[in-house]
Protein backbone atom coordinates (compact mmCIF):
# COMPACT_ATOMS: atom_id res chain seq x y z
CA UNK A 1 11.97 -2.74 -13.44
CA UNK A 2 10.56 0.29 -11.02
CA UNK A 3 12.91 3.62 -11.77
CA UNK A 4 14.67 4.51 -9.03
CA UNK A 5 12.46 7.86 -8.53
CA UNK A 6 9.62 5.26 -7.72
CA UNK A 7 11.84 2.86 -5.50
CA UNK A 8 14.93 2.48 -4.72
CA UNK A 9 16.28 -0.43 -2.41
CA UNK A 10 19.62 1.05 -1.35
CA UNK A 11 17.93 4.30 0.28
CA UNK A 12 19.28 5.34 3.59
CA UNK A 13 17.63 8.63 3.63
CA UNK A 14 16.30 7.83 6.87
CA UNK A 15 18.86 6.58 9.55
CA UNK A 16 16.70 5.65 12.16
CA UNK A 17 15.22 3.05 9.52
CA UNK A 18 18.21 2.38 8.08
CA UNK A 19 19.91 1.17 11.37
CA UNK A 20 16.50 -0.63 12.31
CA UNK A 21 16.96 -3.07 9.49
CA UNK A 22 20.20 -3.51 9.68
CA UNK A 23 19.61 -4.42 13.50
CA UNK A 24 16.68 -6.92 12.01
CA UNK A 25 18.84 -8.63 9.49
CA UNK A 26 21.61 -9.52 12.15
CA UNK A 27 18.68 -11.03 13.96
CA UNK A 28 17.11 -12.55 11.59
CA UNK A 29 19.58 -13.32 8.65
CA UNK A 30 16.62 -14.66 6.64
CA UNK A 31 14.82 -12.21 6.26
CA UNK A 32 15.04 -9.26 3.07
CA UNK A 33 15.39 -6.47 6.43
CA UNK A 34 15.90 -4.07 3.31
CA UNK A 35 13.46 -1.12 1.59
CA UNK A 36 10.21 -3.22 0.40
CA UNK A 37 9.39 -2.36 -3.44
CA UNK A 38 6.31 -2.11 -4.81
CA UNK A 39 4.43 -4.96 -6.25
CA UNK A 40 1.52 -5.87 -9.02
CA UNK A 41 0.32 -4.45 -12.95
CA UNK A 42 2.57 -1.85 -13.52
CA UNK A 43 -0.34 -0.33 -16.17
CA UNK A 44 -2.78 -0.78 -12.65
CA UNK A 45 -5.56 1.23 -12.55
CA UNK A 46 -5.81 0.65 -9.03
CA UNK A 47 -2.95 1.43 -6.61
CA UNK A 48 -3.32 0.32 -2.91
CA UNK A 49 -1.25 2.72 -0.40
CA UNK A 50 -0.30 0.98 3.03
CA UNK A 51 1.58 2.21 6.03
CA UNK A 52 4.56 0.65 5.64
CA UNK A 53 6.23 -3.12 5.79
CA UNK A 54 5.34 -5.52 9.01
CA UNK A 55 7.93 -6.95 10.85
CA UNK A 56 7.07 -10.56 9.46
CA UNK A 57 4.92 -9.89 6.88
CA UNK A 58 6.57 -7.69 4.17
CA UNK A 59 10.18 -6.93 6.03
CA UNK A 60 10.22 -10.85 5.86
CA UNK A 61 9.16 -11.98 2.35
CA UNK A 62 10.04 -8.87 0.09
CA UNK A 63 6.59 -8.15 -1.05
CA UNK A 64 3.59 -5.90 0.32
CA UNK A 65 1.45 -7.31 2.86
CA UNK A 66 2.72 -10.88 2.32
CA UNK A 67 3.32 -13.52 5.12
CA UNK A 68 1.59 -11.88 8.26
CA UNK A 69 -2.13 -11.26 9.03
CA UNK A 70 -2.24 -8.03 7.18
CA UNK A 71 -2.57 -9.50 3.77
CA UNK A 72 -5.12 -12.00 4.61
CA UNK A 73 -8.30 -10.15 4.19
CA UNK A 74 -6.55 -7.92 1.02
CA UNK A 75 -6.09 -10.43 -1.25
CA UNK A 76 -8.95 -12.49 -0.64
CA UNK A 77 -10.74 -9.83 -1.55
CA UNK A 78 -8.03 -8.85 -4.45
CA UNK A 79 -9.06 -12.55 -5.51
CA UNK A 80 -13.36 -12.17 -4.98
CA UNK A 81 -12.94 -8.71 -7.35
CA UNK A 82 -10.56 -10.47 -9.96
CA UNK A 83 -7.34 -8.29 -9.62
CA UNK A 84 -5.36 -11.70 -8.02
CA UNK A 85 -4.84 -15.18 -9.44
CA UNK A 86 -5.12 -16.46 -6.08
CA UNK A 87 -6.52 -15.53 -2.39
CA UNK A 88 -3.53 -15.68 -0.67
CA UNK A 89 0.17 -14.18 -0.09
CA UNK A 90 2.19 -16.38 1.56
CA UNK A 91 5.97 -15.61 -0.07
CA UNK A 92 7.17 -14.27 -2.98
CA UNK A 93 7.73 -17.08 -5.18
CA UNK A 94 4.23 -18.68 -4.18
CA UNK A 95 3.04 -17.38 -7.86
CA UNK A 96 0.66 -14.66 -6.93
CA UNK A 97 0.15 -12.05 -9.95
CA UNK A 98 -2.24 -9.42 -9.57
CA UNK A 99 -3.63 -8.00 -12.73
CA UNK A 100 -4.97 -4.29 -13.09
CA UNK A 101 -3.41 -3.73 -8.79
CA UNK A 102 -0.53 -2.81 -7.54
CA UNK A 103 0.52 -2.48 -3.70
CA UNK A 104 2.70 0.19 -2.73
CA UNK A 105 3.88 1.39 1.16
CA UNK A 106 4.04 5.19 2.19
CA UNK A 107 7.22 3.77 4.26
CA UNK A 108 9.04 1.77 2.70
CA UNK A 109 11.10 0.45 5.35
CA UNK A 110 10.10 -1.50 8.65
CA UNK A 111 10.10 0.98 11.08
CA UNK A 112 10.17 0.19 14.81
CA UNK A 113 7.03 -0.94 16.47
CA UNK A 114 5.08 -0.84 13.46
CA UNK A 115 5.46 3.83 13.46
CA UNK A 116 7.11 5.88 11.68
CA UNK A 117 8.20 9.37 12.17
CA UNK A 118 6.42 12.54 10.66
CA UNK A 119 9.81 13.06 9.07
CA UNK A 120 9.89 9.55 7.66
CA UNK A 121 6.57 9.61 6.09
CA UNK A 122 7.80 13.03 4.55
CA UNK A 123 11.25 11.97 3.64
CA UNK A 124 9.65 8.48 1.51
CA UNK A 125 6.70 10.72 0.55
CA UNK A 126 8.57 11.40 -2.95
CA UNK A 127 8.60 7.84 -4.16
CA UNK A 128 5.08 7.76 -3.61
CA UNK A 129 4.71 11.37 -5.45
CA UNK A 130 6.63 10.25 -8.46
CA UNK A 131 4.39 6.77 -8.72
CA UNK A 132 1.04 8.26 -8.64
CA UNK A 133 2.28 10.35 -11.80
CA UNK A 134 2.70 6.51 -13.84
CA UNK A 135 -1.24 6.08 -12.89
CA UNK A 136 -3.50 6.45 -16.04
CA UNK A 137 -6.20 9.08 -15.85
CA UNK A 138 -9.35 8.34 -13.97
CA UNK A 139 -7.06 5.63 -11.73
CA UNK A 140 -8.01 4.96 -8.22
CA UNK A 141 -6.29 4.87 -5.14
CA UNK A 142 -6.86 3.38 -2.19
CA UNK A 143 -5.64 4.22 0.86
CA UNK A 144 -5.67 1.92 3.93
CA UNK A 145 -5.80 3.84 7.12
CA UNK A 146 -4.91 7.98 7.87
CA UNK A 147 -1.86 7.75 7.44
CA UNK A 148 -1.73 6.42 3.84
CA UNK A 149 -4.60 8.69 3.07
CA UNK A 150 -2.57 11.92 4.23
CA UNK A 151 0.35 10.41 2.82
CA UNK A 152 -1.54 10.73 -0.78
CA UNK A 153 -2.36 13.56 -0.26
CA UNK A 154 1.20 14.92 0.57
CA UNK A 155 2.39 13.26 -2.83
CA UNK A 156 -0.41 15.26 -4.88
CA UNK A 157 0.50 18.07 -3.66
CA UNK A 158 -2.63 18.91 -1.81
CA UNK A 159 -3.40 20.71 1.60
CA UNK A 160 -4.41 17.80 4.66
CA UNK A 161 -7.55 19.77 4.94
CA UNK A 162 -8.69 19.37 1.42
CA UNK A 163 -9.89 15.78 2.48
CA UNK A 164 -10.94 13.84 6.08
CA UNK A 165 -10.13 10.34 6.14
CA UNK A 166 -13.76 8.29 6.50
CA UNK A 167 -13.87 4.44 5.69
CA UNK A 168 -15.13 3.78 2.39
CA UNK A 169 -15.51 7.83 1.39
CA UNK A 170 -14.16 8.82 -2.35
CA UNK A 171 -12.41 11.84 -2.89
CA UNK A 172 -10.97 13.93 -6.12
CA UNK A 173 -7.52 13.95 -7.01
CA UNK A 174 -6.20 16.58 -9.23
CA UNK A 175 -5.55 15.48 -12.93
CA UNK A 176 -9.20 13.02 -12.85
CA UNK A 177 -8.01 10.36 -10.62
CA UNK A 178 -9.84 9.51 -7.39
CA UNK A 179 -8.81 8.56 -3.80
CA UNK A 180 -10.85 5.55 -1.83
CA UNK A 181 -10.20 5.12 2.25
CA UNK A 182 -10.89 2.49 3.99
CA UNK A 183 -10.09 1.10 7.64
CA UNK A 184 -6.32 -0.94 7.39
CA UNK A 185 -6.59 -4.67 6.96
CA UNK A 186 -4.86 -4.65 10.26
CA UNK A 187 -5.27 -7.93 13.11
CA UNK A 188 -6.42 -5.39 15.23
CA UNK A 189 -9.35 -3.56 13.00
CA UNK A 190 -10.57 -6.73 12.09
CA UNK A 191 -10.45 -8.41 14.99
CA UNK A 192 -12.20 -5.60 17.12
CA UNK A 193 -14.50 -5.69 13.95
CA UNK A 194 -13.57 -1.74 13.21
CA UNK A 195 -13.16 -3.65 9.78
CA UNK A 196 -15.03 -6.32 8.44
CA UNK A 197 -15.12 -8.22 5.20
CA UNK A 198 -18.42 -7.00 4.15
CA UNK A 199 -17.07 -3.34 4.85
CA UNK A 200 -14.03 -3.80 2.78
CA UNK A 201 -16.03 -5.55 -0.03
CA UNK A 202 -18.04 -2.37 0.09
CA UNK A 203 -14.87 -0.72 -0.91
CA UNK A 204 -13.74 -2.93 -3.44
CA UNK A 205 -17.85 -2.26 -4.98
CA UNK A 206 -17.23 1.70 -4.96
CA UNK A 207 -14.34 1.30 -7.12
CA UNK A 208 -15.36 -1.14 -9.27
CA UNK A 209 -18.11 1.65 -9.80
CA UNK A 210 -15.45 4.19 -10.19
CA UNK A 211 -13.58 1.92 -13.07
CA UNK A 212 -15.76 0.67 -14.70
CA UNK A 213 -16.58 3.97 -16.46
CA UNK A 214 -13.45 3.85 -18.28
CA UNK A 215 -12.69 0.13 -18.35
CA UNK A 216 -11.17 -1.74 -15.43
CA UNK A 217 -9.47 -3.50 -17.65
């Protein structure tokens, strides 16, 4: 059970978002339409920062980067590296469990056309703040895409200038822990090939050889 500094499903801090889902749910009853919490090992040594929760992906099925094209490439390559049980995310009783990962958002509500506001980012940036502080020493976190990557920084505390975004670069994060960027597993990165899987596994290499200093597992 995630403390509600970490997550908190009944935020409305951000009525924009707030009216958004509730807009989303009338239209599609089905669907969870509600904050998105975050999902894998809660003693993870590796903590994956996304944008925020796709319309059908995540928004639909309750859990990060599961049901739309997003997830595809991530947990194949979750699998390949042996933080998943299985390749694929398909809903949230399909018996995935990922095993030194977790998956967290920087938004953690859908937010129209796939963007959020400076403010939003900022007003959900203390949820991300208070779960870096659960991650053990020498952790890793990766962030996929800028704004993740900025977001991180925000929640450490740390000027935007102290670190540039650049696929598969490593940074230093105050208190031992390191930060990993890489290109989002987005439709569009990968299928403009901005992203491809060898790129990504390059990733998923550098912090295995980040880990495995102090253990992975």
């Amino acid at each position: 059970m995630l403390s509600t500094q970490i997550f908190n499903q009944n935020c409305t801090d951000c009525p924009r978002l707030s009216s958004f889902l509730a807009q989303v749910k009338q239209k599609y009853p089905d669907y969870h339409a509600l904050p998105v919490a975050p999902f894998g090992d809660e003693n993870a040594r590796l903590l994956i920062v996304g944008l925020a929760p796709g319309m059908h992906g995540a928004n639909a099925t309750g859990r990060p980067f599961t049901g739309d094209y997003a997830g595809l490439l991530l947990y194949e390559t979750l699998y390949e590296f042996g933080y998943s049980n299985q390749p694929d995310a398909l809903a949230i009783d399909d018996g995935l469990v990922l095993k030194n990962a977790r998956i967290s958002n920087a938004v953690k509500c859908l937010p129209p056309e796939n963007k959020p506001t400076g403010d939003e980012i900022n007003q959900c940036n203390h949820f991300l703040a208070a779960e870096l502080k659960t991650l053990p020493e020498k952790a890793v976190v990766l962030a996929l895409g800028n704004i993740a990557h900025q977001a991180v920084l925000k929640a450490c505390g740390m000027k935007l200038s102290s670190a540039k975004f650049g696929h598969n670069l490593s940074h230093c994060l105050p208190d031992g822990r390191y930060l990993v960027d890489s290109y989002h597993t987005s439709r569009y990165n990968i299928q403009t090939k901005r992203l491809t899987k060898q790129m990504f596994s390059e990733v998923f290499k550098q912090i295995d050889s980040l880990l495995s200093a102090v253990g992975r597992f």
